[in-house]
PDB file of N, CA and C in Angstrom:
ATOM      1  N   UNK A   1     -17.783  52.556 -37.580  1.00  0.00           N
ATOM      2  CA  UNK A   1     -16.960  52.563 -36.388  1.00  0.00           C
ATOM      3  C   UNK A   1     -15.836  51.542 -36.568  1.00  0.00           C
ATOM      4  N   UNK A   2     -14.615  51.995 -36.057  1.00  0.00           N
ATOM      5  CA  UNK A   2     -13.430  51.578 -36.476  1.00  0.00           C
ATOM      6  C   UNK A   2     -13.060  50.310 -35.054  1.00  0.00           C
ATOM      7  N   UNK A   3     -13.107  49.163 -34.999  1.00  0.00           N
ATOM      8  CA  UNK A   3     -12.681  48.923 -34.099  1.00  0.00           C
ATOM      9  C   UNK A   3     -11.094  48.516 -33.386  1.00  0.00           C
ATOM     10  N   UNK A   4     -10.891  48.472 -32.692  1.00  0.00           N
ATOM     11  CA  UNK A   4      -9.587  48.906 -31.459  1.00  0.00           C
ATOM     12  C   UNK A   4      -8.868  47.484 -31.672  1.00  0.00           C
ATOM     13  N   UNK A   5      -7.919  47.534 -31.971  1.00  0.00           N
ATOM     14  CA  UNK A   5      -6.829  46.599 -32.112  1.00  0.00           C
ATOM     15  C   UNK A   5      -6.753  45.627 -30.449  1.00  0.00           C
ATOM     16  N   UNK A   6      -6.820  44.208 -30.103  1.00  0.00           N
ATOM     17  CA  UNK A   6      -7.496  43.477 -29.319  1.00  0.00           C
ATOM     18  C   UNK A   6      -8.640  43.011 -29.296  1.00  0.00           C
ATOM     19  N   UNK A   7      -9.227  42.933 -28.065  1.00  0.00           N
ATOM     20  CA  UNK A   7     -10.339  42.143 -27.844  1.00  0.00           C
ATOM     21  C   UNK A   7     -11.832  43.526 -27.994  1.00  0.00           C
ATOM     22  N   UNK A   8     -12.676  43.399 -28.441  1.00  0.00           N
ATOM     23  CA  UNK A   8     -13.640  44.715 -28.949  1.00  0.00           C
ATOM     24  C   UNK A   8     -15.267  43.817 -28.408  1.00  0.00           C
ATOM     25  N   UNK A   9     -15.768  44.429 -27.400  1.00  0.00           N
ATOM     26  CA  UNK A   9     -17.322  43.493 -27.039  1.00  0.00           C
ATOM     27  C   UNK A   9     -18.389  44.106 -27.869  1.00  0.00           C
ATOM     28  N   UNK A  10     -19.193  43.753 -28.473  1.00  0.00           N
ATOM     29  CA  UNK A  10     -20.256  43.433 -28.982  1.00  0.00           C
ATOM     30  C   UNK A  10     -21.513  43.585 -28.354  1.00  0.00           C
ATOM     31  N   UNK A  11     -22.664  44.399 -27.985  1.00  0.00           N
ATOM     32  CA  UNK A  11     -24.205  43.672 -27.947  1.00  0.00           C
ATOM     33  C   UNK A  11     -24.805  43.869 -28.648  1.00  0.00           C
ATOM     34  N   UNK A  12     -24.853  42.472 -29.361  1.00  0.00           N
ATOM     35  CA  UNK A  12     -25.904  42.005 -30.693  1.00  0.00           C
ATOM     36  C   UNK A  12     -27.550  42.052 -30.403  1.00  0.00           C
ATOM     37  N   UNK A  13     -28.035  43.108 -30.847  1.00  0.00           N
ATOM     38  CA  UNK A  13     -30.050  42.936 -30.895  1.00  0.00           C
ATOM     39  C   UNK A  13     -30.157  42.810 -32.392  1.00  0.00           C
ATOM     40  N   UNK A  14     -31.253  42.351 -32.456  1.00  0.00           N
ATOM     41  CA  UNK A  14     -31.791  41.933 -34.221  1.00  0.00           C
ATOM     42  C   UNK A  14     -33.401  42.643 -33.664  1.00  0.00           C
ATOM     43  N   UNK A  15     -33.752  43.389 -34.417  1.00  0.00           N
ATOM     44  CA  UNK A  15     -35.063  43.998 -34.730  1.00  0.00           C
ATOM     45  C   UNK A  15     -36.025  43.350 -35.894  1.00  0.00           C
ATOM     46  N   UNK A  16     -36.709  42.614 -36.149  1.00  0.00           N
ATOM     47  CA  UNK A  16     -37.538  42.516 -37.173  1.00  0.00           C
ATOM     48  C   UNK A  16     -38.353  43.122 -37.559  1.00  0.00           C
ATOM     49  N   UNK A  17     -38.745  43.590 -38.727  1.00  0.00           N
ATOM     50  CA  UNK A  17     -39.888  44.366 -38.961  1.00  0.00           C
ATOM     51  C   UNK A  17     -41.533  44.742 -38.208  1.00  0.00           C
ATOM     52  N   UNK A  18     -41.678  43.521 -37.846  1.00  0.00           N
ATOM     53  CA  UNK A  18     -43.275  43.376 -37.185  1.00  0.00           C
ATOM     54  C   UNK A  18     -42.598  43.861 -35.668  1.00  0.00           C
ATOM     55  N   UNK A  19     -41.497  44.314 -35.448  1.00  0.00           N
ATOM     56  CA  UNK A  19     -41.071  45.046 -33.909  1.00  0.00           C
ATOM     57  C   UNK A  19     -40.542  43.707 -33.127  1.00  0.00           C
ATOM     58  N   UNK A  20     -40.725  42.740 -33.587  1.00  0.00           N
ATOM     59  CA  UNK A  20     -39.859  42.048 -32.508  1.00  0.00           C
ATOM     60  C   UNK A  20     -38.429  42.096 -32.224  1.00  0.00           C
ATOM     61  N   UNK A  21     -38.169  41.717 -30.981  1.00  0.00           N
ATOM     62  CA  UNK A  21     -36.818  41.908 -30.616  1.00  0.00           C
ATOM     63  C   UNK A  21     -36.200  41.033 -30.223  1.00  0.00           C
ATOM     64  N   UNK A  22     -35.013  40.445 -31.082  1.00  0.00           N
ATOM     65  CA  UNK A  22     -34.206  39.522 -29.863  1.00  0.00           C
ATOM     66  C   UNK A  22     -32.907  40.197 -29.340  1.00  0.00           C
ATOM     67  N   UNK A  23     -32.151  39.506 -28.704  1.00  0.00           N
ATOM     68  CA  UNK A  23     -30.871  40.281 -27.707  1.00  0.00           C
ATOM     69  C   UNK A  23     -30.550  39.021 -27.995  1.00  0.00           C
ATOM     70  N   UNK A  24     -28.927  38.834 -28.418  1.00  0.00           N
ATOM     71  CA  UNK A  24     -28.182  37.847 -28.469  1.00  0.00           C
ATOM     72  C   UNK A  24     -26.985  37.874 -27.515  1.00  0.00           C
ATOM     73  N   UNK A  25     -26.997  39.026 -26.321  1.00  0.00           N
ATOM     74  CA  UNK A  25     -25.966  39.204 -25.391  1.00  0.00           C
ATOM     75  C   UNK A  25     -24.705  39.613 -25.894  1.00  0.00           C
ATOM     76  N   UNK A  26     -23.747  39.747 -24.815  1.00  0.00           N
ATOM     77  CA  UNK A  26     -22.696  40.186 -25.300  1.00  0.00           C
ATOM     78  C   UNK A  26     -21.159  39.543 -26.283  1.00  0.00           C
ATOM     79  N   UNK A  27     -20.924  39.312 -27.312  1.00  0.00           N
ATOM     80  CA  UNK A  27     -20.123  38.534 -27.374  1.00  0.00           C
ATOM     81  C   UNK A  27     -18.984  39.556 -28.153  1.00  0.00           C
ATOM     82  N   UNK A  28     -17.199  38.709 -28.126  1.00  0.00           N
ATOM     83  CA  UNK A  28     -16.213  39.043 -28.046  1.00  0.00           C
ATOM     84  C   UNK A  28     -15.697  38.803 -29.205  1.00  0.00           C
ATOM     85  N   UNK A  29     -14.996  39.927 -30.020  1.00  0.00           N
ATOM     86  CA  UNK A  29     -13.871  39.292 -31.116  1.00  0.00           C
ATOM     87  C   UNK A  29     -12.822  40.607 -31.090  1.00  0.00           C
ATOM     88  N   UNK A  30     -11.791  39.449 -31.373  1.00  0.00           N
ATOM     89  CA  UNK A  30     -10.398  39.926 -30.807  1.00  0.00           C
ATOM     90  C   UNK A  30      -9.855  40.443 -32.324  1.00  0.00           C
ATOM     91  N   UNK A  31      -9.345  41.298 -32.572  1.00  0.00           N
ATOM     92  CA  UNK A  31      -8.891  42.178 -33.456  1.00  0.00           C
ATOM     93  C   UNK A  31      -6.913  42.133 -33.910  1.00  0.00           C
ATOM     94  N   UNK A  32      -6.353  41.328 -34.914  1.00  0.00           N
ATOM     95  CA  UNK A  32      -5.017  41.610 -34.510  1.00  0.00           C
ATOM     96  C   UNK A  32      -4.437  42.553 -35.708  1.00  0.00           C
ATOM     97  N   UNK A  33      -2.973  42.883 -35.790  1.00  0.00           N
ATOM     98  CA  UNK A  33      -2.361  44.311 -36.329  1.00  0.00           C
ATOM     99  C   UNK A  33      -2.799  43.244 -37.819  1.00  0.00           C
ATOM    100  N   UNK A  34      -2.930  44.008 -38.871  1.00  0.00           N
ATOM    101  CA  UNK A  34      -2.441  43.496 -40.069  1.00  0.00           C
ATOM    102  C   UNK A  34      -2.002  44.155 -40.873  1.00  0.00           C
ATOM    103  N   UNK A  35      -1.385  45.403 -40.664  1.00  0.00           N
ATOM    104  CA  UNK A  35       0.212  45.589 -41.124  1.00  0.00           C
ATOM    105  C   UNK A  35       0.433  46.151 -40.015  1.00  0.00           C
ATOM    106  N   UNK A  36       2.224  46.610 -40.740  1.00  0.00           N
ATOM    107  CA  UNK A  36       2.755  47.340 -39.695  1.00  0.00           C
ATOM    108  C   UNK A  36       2.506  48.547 -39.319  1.00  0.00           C
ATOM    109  N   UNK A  37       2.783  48.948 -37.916  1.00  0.00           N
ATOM    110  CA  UNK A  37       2.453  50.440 -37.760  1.00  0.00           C
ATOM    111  C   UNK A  37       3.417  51.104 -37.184  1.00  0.00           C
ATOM    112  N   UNK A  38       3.644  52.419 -36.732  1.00  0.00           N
ATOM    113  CA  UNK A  38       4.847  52.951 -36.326  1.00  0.00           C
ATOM    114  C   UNK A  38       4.238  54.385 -35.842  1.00  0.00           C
ATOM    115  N   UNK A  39       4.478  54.545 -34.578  1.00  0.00           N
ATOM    116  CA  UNK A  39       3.885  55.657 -33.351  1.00  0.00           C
ATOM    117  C   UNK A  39       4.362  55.792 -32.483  1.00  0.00           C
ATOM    118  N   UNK A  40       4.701  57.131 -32.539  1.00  0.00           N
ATOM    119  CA  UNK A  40       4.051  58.535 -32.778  1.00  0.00           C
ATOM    120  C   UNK A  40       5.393  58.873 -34.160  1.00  0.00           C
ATOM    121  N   UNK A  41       4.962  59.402 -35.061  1.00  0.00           N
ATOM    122  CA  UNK A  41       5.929  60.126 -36.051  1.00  0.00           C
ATOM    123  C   UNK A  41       6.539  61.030 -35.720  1.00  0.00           C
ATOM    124  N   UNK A  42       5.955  62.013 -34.657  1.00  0.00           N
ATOM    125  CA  UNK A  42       6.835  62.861 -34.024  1.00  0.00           C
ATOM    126  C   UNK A  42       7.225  62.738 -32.860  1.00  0.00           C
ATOM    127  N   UNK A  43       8.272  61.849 -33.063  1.00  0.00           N
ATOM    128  CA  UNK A  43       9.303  61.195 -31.512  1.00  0.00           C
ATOM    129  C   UNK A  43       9.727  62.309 -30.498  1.00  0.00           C
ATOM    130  N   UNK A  44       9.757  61.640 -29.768  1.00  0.00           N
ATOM    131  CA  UNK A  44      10.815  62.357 -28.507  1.00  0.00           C
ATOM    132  C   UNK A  44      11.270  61.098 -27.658  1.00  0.00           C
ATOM    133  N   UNK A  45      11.127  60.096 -26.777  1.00  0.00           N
ATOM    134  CA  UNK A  45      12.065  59.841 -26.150  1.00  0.00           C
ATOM    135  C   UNK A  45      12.332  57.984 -26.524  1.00  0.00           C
ATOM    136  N   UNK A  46      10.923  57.498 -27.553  1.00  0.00           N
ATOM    137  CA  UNK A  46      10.630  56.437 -27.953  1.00  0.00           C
ATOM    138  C   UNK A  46       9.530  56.030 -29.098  1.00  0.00           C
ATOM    139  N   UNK A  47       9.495  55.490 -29.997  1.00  0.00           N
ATOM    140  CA  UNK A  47       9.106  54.738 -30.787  1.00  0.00           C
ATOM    141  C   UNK A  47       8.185  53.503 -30.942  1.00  0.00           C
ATOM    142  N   UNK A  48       7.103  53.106 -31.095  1.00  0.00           N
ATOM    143  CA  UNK A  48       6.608  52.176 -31.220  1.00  0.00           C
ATOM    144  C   UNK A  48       6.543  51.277 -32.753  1.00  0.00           C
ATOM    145  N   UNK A  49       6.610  49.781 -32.364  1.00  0.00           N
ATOM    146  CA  UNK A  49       6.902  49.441 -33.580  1.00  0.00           C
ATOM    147  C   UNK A  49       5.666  48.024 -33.214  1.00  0.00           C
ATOM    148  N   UNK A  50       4.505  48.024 -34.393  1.00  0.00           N
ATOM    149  CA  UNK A  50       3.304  46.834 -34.233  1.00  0.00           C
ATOM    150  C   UNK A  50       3.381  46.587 -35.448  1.00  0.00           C
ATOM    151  N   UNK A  51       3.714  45.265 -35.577  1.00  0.00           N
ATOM    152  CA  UNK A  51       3.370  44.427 -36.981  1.00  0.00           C
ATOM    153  C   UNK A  51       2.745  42.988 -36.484  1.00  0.00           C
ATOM    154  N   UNK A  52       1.659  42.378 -37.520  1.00  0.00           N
ATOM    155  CA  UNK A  52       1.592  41.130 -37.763  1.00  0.00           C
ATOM    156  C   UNK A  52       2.419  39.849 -37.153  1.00  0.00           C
ATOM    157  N   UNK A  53       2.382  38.941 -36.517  1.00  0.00           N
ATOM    158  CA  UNK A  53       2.928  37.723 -36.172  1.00  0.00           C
ATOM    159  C   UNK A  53       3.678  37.618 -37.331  1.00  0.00           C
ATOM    160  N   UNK A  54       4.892  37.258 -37.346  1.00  0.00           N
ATOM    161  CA  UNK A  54       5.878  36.410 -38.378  1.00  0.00           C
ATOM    162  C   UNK A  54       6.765  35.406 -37.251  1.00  0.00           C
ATOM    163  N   UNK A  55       7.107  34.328 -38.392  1.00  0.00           N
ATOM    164  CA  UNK A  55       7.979  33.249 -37.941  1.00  0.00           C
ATOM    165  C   UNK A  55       9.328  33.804 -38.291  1.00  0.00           C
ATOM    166  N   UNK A  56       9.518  35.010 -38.925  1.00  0.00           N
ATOM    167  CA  UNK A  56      11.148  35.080 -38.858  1.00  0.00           C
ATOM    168  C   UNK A  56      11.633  36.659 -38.609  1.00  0.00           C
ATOM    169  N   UNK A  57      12.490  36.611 -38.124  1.00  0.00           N
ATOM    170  CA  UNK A  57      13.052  37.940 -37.619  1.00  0.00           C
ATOM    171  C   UNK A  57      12.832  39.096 -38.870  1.00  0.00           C
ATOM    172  N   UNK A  58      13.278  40.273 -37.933  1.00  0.00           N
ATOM    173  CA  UNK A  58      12.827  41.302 -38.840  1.00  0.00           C
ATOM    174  C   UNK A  58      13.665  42.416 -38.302  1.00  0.00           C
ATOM    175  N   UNK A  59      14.473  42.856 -39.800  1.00  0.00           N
ATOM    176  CA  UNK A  59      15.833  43.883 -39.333  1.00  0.00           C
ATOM    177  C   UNK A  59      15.111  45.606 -39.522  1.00  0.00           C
ATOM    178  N   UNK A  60      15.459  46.341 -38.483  1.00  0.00           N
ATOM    179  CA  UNK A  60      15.062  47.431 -38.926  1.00  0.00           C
ATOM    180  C   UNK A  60      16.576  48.781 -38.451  1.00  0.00           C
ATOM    181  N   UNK A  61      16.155  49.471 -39.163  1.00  0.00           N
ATOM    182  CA  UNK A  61      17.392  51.107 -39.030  1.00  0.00           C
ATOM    183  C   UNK A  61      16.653  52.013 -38.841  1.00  0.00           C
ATOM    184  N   UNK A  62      17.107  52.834 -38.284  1.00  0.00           N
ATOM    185  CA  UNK A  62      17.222  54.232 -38.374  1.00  0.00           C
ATOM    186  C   UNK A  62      17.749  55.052 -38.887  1.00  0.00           C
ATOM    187  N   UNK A  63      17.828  55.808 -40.224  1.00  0.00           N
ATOM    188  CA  UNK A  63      18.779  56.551 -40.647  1.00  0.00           C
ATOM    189  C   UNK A  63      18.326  58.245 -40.626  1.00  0.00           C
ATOM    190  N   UNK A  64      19.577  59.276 -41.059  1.00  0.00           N
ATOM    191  CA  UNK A  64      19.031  60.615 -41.074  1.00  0.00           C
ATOM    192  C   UNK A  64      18.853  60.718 -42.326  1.00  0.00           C
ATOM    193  N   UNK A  65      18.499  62.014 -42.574  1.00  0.00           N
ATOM    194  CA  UNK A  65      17.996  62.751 -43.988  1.00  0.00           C
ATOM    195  C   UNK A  65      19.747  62.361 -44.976  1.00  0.00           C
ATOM    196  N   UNK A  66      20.607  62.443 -44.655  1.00  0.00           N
ATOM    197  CA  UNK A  66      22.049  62.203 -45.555  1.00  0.00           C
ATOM    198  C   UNK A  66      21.584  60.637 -45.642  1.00  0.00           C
ATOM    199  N   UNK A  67      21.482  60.128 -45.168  1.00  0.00           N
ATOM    200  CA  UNK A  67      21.245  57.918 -45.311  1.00  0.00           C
ATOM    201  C   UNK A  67      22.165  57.642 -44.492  1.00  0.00           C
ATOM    202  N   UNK A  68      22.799  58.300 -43.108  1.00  0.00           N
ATOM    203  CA  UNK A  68      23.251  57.903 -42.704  1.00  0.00           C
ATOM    204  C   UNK A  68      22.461  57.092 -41.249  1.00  0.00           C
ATOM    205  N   UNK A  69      23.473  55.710 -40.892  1.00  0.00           N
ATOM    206  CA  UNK A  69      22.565  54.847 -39.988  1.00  0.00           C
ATOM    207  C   UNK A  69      22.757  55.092 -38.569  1.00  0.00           C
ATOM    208  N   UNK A  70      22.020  55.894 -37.697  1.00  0.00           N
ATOM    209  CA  UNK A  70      22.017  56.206 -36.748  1.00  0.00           C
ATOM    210  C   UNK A  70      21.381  54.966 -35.645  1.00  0.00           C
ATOM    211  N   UNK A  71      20.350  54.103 -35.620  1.00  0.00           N
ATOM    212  CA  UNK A  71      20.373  52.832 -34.602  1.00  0.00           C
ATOM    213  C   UNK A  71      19.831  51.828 -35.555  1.00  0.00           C
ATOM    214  N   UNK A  72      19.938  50.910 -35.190  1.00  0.00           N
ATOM    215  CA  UNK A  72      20.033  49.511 -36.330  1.00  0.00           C
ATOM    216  C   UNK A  72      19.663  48.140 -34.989  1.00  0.00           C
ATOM    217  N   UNK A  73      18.206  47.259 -35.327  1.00  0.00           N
ATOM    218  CA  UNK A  73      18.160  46.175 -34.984  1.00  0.00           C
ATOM    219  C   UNK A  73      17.431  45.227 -35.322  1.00  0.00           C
ATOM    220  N   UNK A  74      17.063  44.222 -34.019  1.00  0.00           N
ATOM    221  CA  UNK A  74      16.583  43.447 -34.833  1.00  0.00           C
ATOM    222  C   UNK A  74      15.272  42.503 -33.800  1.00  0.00           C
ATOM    223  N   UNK A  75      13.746  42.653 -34.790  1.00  0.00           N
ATOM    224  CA  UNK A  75      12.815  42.266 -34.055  1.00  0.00           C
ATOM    225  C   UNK A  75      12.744  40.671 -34.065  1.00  0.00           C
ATOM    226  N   UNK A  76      12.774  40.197 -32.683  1.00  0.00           N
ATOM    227  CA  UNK A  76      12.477  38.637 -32.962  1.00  0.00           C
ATOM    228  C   UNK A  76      10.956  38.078 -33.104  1.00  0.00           C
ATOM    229  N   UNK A  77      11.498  36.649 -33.992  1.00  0.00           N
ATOM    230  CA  UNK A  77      10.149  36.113 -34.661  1.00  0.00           C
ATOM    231  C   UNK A  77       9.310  35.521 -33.742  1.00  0.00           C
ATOM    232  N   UNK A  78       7.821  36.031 -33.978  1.00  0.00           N
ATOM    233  CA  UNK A  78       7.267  36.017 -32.724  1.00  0.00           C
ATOM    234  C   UNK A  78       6.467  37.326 -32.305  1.00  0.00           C
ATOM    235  N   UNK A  79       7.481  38.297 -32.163  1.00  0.00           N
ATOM    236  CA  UNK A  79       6.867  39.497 -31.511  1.00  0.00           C
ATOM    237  C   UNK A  79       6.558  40.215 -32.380  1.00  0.00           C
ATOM    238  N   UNK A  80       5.300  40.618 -31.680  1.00  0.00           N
ATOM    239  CA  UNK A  80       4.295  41.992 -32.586  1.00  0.00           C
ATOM    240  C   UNK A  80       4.759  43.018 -32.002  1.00  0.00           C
ATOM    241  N   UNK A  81       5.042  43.816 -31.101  1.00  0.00           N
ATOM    242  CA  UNK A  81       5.423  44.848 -30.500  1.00  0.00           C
ATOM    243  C   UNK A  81       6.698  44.990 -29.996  1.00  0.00           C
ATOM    244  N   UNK A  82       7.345  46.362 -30.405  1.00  0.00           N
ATOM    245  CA  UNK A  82       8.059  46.711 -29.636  1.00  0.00           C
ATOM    246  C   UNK A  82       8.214  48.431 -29.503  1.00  0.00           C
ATOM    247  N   UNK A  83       9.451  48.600 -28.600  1.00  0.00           N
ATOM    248  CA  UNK A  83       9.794  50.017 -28.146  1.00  0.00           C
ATOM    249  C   UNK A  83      11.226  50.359 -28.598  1.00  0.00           C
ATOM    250  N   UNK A  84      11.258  51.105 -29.428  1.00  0.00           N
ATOM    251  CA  UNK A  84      13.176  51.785 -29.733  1.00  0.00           C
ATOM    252  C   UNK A  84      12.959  53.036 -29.043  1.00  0.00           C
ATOM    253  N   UNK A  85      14.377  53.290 -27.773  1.00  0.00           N
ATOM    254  CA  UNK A  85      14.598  54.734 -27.421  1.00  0.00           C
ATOM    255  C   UNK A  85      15.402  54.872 -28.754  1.00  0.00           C
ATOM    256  N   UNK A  86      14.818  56.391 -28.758  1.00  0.00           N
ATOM    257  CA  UNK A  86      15.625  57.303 -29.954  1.00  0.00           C
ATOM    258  C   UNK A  86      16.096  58.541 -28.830  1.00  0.00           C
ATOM    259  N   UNK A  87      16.062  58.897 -27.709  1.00  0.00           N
ATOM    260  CA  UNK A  87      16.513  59.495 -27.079  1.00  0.00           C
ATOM    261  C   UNK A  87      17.982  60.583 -27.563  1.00  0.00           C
ATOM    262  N   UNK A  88      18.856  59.425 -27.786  1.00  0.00           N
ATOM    263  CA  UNK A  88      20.298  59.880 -28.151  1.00  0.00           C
ATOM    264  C   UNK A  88      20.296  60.529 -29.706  1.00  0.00           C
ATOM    265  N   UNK A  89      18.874  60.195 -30.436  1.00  0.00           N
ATOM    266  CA  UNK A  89      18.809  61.407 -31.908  1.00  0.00           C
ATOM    267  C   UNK A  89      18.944  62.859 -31.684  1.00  0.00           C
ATOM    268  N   UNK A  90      19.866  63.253 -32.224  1.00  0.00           N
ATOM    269  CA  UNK A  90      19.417  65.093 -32.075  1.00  0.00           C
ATOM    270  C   UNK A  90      18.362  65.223 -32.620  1.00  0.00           C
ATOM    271  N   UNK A  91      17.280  66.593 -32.651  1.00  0.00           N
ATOM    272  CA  UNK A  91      16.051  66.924 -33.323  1.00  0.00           C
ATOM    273  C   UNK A  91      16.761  66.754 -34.728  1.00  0.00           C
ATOM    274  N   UNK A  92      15.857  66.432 -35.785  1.00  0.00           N
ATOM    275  CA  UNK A  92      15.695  66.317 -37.031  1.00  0.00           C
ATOM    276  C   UNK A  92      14.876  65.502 -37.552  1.00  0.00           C
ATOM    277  N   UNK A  93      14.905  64.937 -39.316  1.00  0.00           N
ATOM    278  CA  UNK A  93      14.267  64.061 -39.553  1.00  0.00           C
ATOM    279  C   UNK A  93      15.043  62.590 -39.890  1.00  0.00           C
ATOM    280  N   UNK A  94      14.123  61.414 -39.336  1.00  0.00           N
ATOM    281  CA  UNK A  94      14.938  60.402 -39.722  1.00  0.00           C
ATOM    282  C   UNK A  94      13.678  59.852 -40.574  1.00  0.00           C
ATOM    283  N   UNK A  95      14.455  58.477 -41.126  1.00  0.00           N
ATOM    284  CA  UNK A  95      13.744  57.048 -41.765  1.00  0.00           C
ATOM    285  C   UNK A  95      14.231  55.557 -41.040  1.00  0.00           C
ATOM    286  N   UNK A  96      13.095  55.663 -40.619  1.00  0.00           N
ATOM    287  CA  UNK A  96      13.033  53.724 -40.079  1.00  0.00           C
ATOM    288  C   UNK A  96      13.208  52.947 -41.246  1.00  0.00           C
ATOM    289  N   UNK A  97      13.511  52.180 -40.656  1.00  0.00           N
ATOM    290  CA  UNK A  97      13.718  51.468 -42.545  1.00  0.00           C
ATOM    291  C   UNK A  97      13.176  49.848 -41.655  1.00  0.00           C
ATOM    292  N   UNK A  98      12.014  49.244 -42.398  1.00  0.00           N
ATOM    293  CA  UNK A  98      12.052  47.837 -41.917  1.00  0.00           C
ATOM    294  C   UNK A  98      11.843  46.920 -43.298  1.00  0.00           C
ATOM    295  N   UNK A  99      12.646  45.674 -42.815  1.00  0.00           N
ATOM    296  CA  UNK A  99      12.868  44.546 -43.811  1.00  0.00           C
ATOM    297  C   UNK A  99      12.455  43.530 -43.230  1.00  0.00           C
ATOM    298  N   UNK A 100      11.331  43.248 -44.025  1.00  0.00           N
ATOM    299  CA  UNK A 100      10.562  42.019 -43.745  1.00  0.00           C
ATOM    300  C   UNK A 100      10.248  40.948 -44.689  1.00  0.00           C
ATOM    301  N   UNK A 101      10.070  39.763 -44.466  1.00  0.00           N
ATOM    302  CA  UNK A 101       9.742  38.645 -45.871  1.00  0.00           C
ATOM    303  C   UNK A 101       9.729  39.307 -47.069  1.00  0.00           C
ATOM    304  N   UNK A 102       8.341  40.402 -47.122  1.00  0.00           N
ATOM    305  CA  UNK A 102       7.823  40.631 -48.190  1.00  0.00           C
ATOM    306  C   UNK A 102       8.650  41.320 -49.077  1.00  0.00           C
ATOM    307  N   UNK A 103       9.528  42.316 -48.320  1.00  0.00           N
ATOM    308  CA  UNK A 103      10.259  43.452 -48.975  1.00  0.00           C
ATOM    309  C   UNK A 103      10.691  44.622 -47.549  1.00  0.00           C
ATOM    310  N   UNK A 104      10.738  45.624 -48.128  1.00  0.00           N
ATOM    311  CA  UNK A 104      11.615  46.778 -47.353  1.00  0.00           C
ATOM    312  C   UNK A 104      10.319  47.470 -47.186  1.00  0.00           C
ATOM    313  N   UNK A 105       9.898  48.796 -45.992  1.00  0.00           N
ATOM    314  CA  UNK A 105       9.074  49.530 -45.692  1.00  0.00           C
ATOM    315  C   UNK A 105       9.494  50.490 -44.821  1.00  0.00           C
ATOM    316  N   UNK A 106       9.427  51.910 -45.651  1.00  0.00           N
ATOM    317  CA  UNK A 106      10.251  52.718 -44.874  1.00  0.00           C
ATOM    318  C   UNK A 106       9.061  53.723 -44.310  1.00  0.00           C
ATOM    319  N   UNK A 107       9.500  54.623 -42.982  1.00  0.00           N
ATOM    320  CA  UNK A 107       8.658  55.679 -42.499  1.00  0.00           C
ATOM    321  C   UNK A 107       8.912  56.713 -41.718  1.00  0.00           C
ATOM    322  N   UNK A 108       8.917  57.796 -42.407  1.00  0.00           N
ATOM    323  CA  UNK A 108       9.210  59.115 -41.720  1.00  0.00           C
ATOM    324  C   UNK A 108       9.150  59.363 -40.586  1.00  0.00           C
ATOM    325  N   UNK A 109       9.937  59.941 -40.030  1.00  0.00           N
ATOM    326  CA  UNK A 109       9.740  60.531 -38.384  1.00  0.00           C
ATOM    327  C   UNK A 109      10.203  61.452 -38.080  1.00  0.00           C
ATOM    328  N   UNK A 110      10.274  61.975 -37.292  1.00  0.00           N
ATOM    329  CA  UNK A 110      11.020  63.423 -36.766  1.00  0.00           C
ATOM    330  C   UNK A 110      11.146  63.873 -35.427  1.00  0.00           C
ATOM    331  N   UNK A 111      12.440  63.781 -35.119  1.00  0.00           N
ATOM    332  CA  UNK A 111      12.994  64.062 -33.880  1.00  0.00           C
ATOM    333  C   UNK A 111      12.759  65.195 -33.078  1.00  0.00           C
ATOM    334  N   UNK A 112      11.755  65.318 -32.108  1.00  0.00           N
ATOM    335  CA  UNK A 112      11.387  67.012 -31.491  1.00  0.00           C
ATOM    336  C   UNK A 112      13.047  67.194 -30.436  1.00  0.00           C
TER     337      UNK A 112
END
């Protein structure tokens, strides 16, 4: 079982062989992104964008299938989440393009 990005509760029992049982109650661990993610691939009126905590900004584009740059910005350091309207894309396919510390990371999408 895959657990859910945030806080995920727990109730811990331990069984021992001879049948005993303990219950250790409920306890909490919080889950954060560790890479980036990008949802739904097949857009219509907005974009989600979840990456990892960084201390420094992070430039990202939009381009179409030619490489041309249709919206272009920029995530501040700090934030894990955000929202791009793509609204104003005609249907087709684009590429997000994000540049981060490590390097460049690009990801398909497509405009309904």
């Amino acid at each position: 079982m895959t657990p859910y990005k945030g806080t995920n509760y727990y109730r811990l029992k331990q069984v021992d062989y001879d049948g005993t049982m303990t219950s250790f109650g409920i306890k909490s661990a919080y889950v954060t992104v560790d890479q980036i993610e990008v949802y739904p691939t097949m857009m219509q009126d907005l974009i989600r964008i979840e990456m990892p905590k960084t201390d420094r900004p992070m430039q990202w584009s939009i381009s179409n299938s030619l490489g041309q740059r249709s919206l272009k910005g920029i995530l501040a350091p700090g934030e894990v989440k955000d929202a791009v309207s793509v609204q104003q894309l005609t249907p087709g396919t684009y590429f997000l393009s994000l540049k981060t510390q490590y390097g460049q990371e690009v990801f398909k999408l497509i405009k309904l």
